[in-house]
Structure formats: structure tokens, C-alpha cells
C-alpha atoms as a PDB file:
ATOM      1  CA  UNK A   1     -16.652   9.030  19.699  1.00  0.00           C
ATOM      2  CA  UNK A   2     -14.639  11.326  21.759  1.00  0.00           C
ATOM      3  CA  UNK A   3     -13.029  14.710  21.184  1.00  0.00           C
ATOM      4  CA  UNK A   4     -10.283  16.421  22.314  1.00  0.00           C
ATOM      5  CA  UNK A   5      -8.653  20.059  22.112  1.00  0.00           C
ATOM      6  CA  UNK A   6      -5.323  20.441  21.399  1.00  0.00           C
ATOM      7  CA  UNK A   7      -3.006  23.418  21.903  1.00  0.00           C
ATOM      8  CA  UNK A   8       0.410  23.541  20.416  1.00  0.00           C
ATOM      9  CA  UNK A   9       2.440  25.773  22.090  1.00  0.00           C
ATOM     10  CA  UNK A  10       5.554  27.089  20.350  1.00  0.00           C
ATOM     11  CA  UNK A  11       9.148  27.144  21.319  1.00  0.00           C
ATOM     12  CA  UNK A  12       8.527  31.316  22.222  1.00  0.00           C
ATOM     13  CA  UNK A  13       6.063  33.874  22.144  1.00  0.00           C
ATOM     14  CA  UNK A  14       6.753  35.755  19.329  1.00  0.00           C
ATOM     15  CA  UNK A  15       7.475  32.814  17.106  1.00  0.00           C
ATOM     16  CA  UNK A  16       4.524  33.468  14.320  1.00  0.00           C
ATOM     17  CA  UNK A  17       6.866  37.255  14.063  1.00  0.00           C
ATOM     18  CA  UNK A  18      10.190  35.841  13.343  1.00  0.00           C
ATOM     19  CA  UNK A  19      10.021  32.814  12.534  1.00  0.00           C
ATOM     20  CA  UNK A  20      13.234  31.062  10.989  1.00  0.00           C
ATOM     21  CA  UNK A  21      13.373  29.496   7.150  1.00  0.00           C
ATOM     22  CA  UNK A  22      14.152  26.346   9.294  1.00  0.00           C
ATOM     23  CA  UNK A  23      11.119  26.172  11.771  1.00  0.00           C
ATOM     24  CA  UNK A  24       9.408  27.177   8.496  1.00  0.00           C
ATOM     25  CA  UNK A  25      10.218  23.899   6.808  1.00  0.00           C
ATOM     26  CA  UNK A  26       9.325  22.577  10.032  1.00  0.00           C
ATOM     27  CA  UNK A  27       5.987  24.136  10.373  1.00  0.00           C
ATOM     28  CA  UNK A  28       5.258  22.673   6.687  1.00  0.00           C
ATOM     29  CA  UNK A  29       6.020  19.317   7.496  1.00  0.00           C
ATOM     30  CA  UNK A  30       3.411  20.101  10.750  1.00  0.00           C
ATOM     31  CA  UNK A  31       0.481  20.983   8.639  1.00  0.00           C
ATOM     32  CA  UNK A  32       1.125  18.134   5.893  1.00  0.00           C
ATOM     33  CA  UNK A  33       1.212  15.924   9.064  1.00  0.00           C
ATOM     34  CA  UNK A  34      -1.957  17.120  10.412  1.00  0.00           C
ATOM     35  CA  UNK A  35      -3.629  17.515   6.841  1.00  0.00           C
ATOM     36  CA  UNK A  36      -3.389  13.693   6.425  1.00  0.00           C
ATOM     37  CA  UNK A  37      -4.943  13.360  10.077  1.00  0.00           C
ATOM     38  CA  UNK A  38      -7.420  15.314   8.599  1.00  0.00           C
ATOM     39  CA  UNK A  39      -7.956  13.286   5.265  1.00  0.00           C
ATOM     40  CA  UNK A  40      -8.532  10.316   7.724  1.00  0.00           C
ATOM     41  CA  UNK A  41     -11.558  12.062   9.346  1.00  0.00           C
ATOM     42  CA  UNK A  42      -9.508  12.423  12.571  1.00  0.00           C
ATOM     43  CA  UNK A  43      -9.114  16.235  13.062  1.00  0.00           C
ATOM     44  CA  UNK A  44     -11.982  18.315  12.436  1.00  0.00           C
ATOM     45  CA  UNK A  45     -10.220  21.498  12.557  1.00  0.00           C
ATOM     46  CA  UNK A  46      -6.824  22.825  12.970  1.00  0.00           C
ATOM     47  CA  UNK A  47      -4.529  26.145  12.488  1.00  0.00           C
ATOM     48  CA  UNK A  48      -2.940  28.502  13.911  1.00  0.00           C
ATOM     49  CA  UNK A  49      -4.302  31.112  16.205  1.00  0.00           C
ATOM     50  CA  UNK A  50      -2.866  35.063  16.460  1.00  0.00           C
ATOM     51  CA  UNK A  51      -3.016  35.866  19.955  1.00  0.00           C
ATOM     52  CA  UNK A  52      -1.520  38.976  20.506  1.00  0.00           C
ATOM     53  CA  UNK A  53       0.152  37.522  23.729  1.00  0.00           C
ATOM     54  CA  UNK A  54       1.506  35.007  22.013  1.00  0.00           C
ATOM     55  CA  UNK A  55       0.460  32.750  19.035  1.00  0.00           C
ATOM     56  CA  UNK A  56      -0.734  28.910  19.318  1.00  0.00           C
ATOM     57  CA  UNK A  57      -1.692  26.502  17.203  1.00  0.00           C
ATOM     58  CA  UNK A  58      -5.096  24.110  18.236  1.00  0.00           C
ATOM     59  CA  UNK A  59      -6.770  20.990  16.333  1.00  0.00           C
ATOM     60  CA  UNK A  60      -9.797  19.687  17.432  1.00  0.00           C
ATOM     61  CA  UNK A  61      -9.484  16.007  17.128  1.00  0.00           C
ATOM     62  CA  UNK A  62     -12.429  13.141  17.059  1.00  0.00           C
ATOM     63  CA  UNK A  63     -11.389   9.379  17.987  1.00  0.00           C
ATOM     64  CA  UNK A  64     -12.958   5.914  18.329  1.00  0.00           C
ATOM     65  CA  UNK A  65     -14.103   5.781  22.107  1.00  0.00           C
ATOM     66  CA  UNK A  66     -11.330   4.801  24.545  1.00  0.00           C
ATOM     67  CA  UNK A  67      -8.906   5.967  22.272  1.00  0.00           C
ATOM     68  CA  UNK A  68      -6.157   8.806  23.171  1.00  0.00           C
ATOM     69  CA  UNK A  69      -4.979  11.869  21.453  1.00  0.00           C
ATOM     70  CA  UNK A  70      -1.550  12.147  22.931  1.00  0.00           C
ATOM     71  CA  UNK A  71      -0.090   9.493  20.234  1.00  0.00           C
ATOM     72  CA  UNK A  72      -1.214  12.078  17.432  1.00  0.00           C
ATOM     73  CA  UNK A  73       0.638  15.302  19.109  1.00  0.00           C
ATOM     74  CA  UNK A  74       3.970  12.891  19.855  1.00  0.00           C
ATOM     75  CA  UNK A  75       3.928  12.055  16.656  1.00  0.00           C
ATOM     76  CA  UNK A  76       4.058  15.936  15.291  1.00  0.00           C
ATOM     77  CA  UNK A  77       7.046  16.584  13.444  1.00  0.00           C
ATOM     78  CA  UNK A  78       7.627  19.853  15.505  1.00  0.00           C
ATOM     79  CA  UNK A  79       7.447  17.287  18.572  1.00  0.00           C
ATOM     80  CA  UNK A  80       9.481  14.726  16.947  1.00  0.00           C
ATOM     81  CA  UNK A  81      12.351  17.227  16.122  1.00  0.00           C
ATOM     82  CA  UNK A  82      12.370  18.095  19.760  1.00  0.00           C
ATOM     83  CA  UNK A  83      12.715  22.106  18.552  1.00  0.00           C
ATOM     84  CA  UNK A  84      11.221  23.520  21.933  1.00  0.00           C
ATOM     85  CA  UNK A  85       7.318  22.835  20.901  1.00  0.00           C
ATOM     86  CA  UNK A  86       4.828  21.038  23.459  1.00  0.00           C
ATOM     87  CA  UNK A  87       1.095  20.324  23.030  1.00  0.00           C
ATOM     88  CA  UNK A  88      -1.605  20.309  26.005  1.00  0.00           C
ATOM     89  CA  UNK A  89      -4.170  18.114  25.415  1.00  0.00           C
ATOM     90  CA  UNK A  90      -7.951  18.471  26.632  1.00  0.00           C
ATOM     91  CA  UNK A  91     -10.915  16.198  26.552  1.00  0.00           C
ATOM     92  CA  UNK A  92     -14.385  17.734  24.831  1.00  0.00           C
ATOM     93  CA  UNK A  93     -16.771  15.886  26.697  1.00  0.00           C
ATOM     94  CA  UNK A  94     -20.282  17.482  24.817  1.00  0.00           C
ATOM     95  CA  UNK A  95     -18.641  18.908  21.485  1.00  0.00           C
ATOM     96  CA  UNK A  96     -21.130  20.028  19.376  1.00  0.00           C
ATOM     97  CA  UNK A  97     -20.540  20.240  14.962  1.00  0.00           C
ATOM     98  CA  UNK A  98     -22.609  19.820  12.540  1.00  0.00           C
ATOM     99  CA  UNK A  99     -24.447  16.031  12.338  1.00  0.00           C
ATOM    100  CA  UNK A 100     -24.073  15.508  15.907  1.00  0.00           C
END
């Protein structure tokens, strides 16, 4: 298996403190997204974190080996509706969770 962090980055820094009813509906359609990556045992984690510099989102993913986690973040409604979001994408080479 291989594992991978990734960090959505929203369209501005203070976009968890006014965000708008449309990124909203946007955002929803984001976690149903990653929810059902979730139900297929593909994300371990995800959500959003409150840095005080500026909030981010992050999902820790788990794929077959040789498989890539940049078709999951293109596929992101918030990328998909091109609305100013981008994800960075890292490799976990020796992730540890329980029954590893």
C-alpha cells in the first residue's frame, strides 16, 4: 500500500471566516466527495484544519501500490469548479495507524 498527505489549500486565507453560502454548497459537495472516498477504504482521515495563519484542509489517503493520489484531488468538486482551490500532494513513505 502507499500513503499520501494531502493539503487543500483554499482560494484565501481567511476563507474558514467568511466564507460565502456559495463556496458553502461547494464545501458540502467536497466532504460528500471525500466521504465516499472514505466509504471505499481510500482516505483514512480527512477535515479541515484551523490554523490561525490561515485554514487548510488535509486527507490522508491509502492506495494499491503504484497507484497515484493526484486523480482523487482533480477530481474534488472545489477543484473541478475551478473556484481558486489547489491541493499539494505528499508521499507517506512509513505511515504508521492502527493494524499496520
Amino acid at each position: 500500500m502507499r500513503y499520501f498527505f494531502c493539503k487543500l489549500h483554499p482560494p484565501r486565507p481567511n476563507f474558514m471566516s467568511d466564507i460565502t453560502a456559495a463556496e458553502t454548497e461547494l464545501m458540502q459537495a467536497h466532504s460528500l466527495y471525500w466521504r465516499g472516498l472514505m466509504a471505499k477504504g481510500l482516505v483514512l482521515a480527512f477535515g479541515p484544519v484551523a490554523d490561525p495563519k490561515g485554514g487548510f484542509g488535509i486527507a490522508v489517503v491509502r492506495l494499491a501500490d503504484g497507484a497515484d493520489a493526484r486523480p482523487l484531488a482533480d477530481n474534488d468538486p472545489v477543484i473541478r469548479a475551478n473556484a481558486g482551490f489547489r491541493f499539494e500532494i505528499h508521499p507517506m513513505p512509513n505511515l504508521l495507524h492502527p493494524g499496520s
